[in-house]
C-alpha atoms as a PDB file:
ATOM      1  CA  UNK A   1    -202.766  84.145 -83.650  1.00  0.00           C
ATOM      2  CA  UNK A   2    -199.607  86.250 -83.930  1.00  0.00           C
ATOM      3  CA  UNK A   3    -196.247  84.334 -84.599  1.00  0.00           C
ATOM      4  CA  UNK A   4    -192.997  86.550 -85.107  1.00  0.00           C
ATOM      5  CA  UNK A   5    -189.346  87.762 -83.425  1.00  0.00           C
ATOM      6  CA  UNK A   6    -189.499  89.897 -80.271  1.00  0.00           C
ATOM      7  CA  UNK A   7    -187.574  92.436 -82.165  1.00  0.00           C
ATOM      8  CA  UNK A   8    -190.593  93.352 -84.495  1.00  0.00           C
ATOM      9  CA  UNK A   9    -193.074  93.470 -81.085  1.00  0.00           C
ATOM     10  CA  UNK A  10    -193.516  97.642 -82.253  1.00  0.00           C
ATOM     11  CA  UNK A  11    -195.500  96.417 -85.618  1.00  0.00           C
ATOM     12  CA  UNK A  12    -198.376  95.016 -83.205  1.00  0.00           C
ATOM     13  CA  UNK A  13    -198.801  98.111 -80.722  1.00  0.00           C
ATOM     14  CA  UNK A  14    -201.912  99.329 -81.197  1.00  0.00           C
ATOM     15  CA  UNK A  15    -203.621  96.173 -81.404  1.00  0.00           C
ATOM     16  CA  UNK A  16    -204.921  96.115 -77.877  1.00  0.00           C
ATOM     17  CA  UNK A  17    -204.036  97.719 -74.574  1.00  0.00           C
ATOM     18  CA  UNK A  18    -202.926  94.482 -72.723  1.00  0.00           C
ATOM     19  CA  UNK A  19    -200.762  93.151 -75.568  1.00  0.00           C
ATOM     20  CA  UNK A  20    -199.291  96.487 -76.287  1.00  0.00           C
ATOM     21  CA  UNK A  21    -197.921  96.384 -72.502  1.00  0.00           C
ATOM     22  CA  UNK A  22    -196.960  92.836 -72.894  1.00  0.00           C
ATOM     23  CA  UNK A  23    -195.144  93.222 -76.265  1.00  0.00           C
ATOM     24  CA  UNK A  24    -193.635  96.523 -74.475  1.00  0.00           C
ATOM     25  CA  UNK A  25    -192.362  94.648 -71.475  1.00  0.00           C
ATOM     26  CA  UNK A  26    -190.969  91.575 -73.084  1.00  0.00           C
ATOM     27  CA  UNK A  27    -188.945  93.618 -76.052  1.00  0.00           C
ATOM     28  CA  UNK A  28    -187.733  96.416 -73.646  1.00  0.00           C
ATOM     29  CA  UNK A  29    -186.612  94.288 -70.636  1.00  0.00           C
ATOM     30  CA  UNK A  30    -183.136  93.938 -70.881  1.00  0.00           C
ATOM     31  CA  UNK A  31    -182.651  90.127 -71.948  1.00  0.00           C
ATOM     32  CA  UNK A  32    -180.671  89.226 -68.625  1.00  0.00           C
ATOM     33  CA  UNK A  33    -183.224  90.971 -66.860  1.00  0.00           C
ATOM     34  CA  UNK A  34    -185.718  88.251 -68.426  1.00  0.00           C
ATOM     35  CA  UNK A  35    -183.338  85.642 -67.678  1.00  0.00           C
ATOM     36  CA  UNK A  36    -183.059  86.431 -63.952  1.00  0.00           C
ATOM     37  CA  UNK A  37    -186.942  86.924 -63.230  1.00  0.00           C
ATOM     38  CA  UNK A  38    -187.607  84.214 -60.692  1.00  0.00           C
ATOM     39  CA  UNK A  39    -190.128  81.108 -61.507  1.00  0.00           C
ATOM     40  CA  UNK A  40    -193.733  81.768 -60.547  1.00  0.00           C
ATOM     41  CA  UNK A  41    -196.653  84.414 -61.674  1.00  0.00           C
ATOM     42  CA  UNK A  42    -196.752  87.806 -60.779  1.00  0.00           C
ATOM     43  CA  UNK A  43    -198.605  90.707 -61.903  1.00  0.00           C
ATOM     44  CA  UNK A  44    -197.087  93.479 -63.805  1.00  0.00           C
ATOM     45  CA  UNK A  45    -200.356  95.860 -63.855  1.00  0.00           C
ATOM     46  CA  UNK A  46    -203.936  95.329 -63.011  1.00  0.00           C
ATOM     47  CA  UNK A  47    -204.727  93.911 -66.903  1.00  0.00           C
ATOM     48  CA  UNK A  48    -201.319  91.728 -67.438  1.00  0.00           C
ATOM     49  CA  UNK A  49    -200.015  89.027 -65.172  1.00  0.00           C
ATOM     50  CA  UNK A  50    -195.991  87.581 -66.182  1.00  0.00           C
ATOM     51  CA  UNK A  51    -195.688  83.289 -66.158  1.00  0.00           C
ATOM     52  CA  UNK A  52    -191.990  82.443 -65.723  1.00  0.00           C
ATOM     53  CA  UNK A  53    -191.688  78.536 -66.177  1.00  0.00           C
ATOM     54  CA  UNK A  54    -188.850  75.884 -67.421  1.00  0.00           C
ATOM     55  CA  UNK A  55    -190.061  72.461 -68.406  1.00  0.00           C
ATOM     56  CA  UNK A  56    -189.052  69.598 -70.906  1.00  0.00           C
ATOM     57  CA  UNK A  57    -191.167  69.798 -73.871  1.00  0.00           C
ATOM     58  CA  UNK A  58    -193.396  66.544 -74.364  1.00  0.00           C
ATOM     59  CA  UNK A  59    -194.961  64.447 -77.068  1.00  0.00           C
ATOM     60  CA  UNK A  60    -198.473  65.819 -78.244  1.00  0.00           C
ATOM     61  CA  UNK A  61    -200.002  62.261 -78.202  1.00  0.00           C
ATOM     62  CA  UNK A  62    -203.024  62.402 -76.271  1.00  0.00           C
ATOM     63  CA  UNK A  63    -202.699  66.123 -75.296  1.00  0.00           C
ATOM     64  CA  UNK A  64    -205.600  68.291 -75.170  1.00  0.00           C
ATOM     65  CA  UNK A  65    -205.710  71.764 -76.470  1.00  0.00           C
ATOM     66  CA  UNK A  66    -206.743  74.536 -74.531  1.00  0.00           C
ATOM     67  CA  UNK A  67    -208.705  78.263 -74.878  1.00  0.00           C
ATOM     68  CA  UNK A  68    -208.809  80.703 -72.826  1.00  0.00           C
ATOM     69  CA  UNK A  69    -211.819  83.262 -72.337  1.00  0.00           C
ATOM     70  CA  UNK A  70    -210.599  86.036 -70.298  1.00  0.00           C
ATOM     71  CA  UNK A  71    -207.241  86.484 -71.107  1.00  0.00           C
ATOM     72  CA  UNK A  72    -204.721  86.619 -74.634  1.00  0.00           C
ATOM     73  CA  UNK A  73    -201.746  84.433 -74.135  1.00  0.00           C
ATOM     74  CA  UNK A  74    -198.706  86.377 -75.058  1.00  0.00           C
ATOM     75  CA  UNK A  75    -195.963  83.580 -75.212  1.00  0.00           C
ATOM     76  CA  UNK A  76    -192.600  84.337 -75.581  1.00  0.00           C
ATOM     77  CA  UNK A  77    -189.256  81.954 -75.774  1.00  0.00           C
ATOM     78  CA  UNK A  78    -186.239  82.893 -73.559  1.00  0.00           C
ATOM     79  CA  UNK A  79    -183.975  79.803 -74.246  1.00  0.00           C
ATOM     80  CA  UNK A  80    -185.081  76.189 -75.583  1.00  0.00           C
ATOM     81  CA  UNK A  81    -187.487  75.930 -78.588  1.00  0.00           C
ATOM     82  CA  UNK A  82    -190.849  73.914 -78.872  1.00  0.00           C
ATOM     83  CA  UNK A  83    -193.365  73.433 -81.250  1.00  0.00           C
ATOM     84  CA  UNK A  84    -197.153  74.946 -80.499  1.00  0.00           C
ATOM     85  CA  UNK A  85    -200.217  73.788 -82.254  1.00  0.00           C
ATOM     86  CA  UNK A  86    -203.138  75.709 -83.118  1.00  0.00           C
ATOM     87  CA  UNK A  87    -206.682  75.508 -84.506  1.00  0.00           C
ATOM     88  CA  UNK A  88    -209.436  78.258 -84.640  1.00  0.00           C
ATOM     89  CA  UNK A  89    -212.160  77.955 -81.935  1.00  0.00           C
ATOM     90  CA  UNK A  90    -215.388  77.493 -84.226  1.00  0.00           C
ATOM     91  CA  UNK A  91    -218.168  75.866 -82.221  1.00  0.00           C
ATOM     92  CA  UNK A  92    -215.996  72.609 -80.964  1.00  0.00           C
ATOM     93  CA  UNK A  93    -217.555  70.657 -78.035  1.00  0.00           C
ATOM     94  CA  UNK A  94    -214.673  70.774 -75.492  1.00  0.00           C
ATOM     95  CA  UNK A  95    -213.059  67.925 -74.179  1.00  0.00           C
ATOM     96  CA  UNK A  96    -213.227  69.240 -70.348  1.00  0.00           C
ATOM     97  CA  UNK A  97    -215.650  72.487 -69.660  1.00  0.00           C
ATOM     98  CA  UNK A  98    -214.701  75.544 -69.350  1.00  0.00           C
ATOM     99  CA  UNK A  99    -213.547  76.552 -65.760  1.00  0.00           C
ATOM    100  CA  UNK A 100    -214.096  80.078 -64.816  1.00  0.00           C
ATOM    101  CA  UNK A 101    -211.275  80.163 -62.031  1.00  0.00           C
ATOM    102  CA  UNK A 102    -208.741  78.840 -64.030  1.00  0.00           C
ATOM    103  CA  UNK A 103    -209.725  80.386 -66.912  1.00  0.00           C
ATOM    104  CA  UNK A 104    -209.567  77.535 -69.570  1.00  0.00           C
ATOM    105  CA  UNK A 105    -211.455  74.871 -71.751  1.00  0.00           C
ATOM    106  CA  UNK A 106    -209.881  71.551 -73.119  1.00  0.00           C
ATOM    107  CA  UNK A 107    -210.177  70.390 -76.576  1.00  0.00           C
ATOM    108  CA  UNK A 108    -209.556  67.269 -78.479  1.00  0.00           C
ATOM    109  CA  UNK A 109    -208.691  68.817 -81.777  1.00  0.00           C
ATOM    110  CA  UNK A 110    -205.827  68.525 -84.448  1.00  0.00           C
ATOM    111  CA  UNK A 111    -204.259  71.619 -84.959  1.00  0.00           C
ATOM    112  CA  UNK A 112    -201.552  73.289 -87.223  1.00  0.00           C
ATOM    113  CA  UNK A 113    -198.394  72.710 -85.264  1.00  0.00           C
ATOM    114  CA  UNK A 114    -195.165  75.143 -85.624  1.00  0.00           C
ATOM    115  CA  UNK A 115    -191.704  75.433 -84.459  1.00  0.00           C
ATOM    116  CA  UNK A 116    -190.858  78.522 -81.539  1.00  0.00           C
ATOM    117  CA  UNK A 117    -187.359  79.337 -81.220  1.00  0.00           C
ATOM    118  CA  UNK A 118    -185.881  81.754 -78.618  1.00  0.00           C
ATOM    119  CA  UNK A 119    -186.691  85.147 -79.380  1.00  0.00           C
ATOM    120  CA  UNK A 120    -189.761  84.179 -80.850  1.00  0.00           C
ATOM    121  CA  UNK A 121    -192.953  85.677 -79.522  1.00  0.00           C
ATOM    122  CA  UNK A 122    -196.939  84.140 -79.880  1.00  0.00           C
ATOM    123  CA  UNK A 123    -200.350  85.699 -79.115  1.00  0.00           C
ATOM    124  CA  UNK A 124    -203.389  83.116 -78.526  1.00  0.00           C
ATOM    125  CA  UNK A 125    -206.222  85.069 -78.499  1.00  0.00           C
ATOM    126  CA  UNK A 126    -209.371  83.585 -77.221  1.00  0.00           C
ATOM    127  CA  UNK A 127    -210.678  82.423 -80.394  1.00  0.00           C
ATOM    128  CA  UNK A 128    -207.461  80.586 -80.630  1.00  0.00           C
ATOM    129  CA  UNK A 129    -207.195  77.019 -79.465  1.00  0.00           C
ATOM    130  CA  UNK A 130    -203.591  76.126 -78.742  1.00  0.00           C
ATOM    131  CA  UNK A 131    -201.216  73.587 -77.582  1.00  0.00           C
ATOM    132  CA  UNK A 132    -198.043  74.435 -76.510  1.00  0.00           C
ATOM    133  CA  UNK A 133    -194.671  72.347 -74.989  1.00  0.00           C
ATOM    134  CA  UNK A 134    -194.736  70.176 -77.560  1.00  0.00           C
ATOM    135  CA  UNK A 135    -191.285  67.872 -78.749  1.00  0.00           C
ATOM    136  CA  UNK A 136    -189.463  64.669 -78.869  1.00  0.00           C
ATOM    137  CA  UNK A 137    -187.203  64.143 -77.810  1.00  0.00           C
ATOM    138  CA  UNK A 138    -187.955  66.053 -74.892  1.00  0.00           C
ATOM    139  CA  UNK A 139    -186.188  69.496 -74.537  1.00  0.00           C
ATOM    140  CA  UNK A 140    -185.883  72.059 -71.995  1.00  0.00           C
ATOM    141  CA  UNK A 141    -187.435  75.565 -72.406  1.00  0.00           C
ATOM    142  CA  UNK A 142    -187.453  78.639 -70.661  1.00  0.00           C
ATOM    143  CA  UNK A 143    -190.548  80.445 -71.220  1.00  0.00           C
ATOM    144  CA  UNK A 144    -192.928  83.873 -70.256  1.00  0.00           C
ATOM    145  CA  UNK A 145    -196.322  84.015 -70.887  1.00  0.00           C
ATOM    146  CA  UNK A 146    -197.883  87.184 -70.228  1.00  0.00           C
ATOM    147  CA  UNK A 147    -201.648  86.886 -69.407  1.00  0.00           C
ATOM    148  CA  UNK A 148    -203.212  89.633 -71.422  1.00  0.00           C
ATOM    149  CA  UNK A 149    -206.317  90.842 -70.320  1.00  0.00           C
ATOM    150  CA  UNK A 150    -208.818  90.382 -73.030  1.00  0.00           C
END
């Protein structure tokens, strides 16, 4: 896992392909450029898809985290802030099997849990269990995840 500000994305180029185009895309985008993409996936190049979503954040009691196989999770704030949790993926039976199509597992783990603010960037890779749109009370958020292919 990779936690920092968007504005330090050029200390992780190099790290792999797919992050280096999602780091480059989310830090050289124009902000109100991010603010006006539209609410849905779409692809941005044949190994990175963009997530564009708004939600209230909600309490982690009885939430499941998930992992992810074929792709990293970049995750980055626009507006709003939430707390993620994380735990390393070490041999856990999962909760709900992984499903192939949409590309996740479900786990009943506890997990370190930290606060994302806007402007705040994090990468889940797949050994990376994570829970994310997590607070009480409930707040909106304004979020892009870029689906890195791993």
């Amino acid at each position: 896992m990779i936690i920092d500000r968007i504005e330090n994305a050029h200390l992780y180029i190099g790290i792999h392909p797919a992050i280096d185009q999602a780091l480059n895309f989310l830090s050289k985008t124009p902000p109100t450029e991010l603010d006006a993409l539209v609410l849905g996936r779409r692809t941005i190049s044949p190994i990175l898809d963009c997530i564009v979503d708004e939600y209230q954040t909600q309490s982690s009691e009885d939430k499941l985290y998930e992992a992810h196989q074929k792709y990293i999770d970049v995750q980055f704030i626009l507006s709003g802030e939430e707390y993620m949790g994380v735990a390393p993926l070490i041999n856990q039976t999962p909760a709900q099997p992984y499903n192939n199509e949409k590309d996740f597992a479900l786990y009943k783990v506890s997990g370190e849990m930290f606060k994302v603010k806007a402007g705040m960037f994090v990468v889940f890779f797949p050994t990376d269990i994570h829970l994310p749109s997590i607070g009480t009370p409930a707040r909106q958020v304004r979020k892009i995840v870029m689906k890195a292919l791993a």
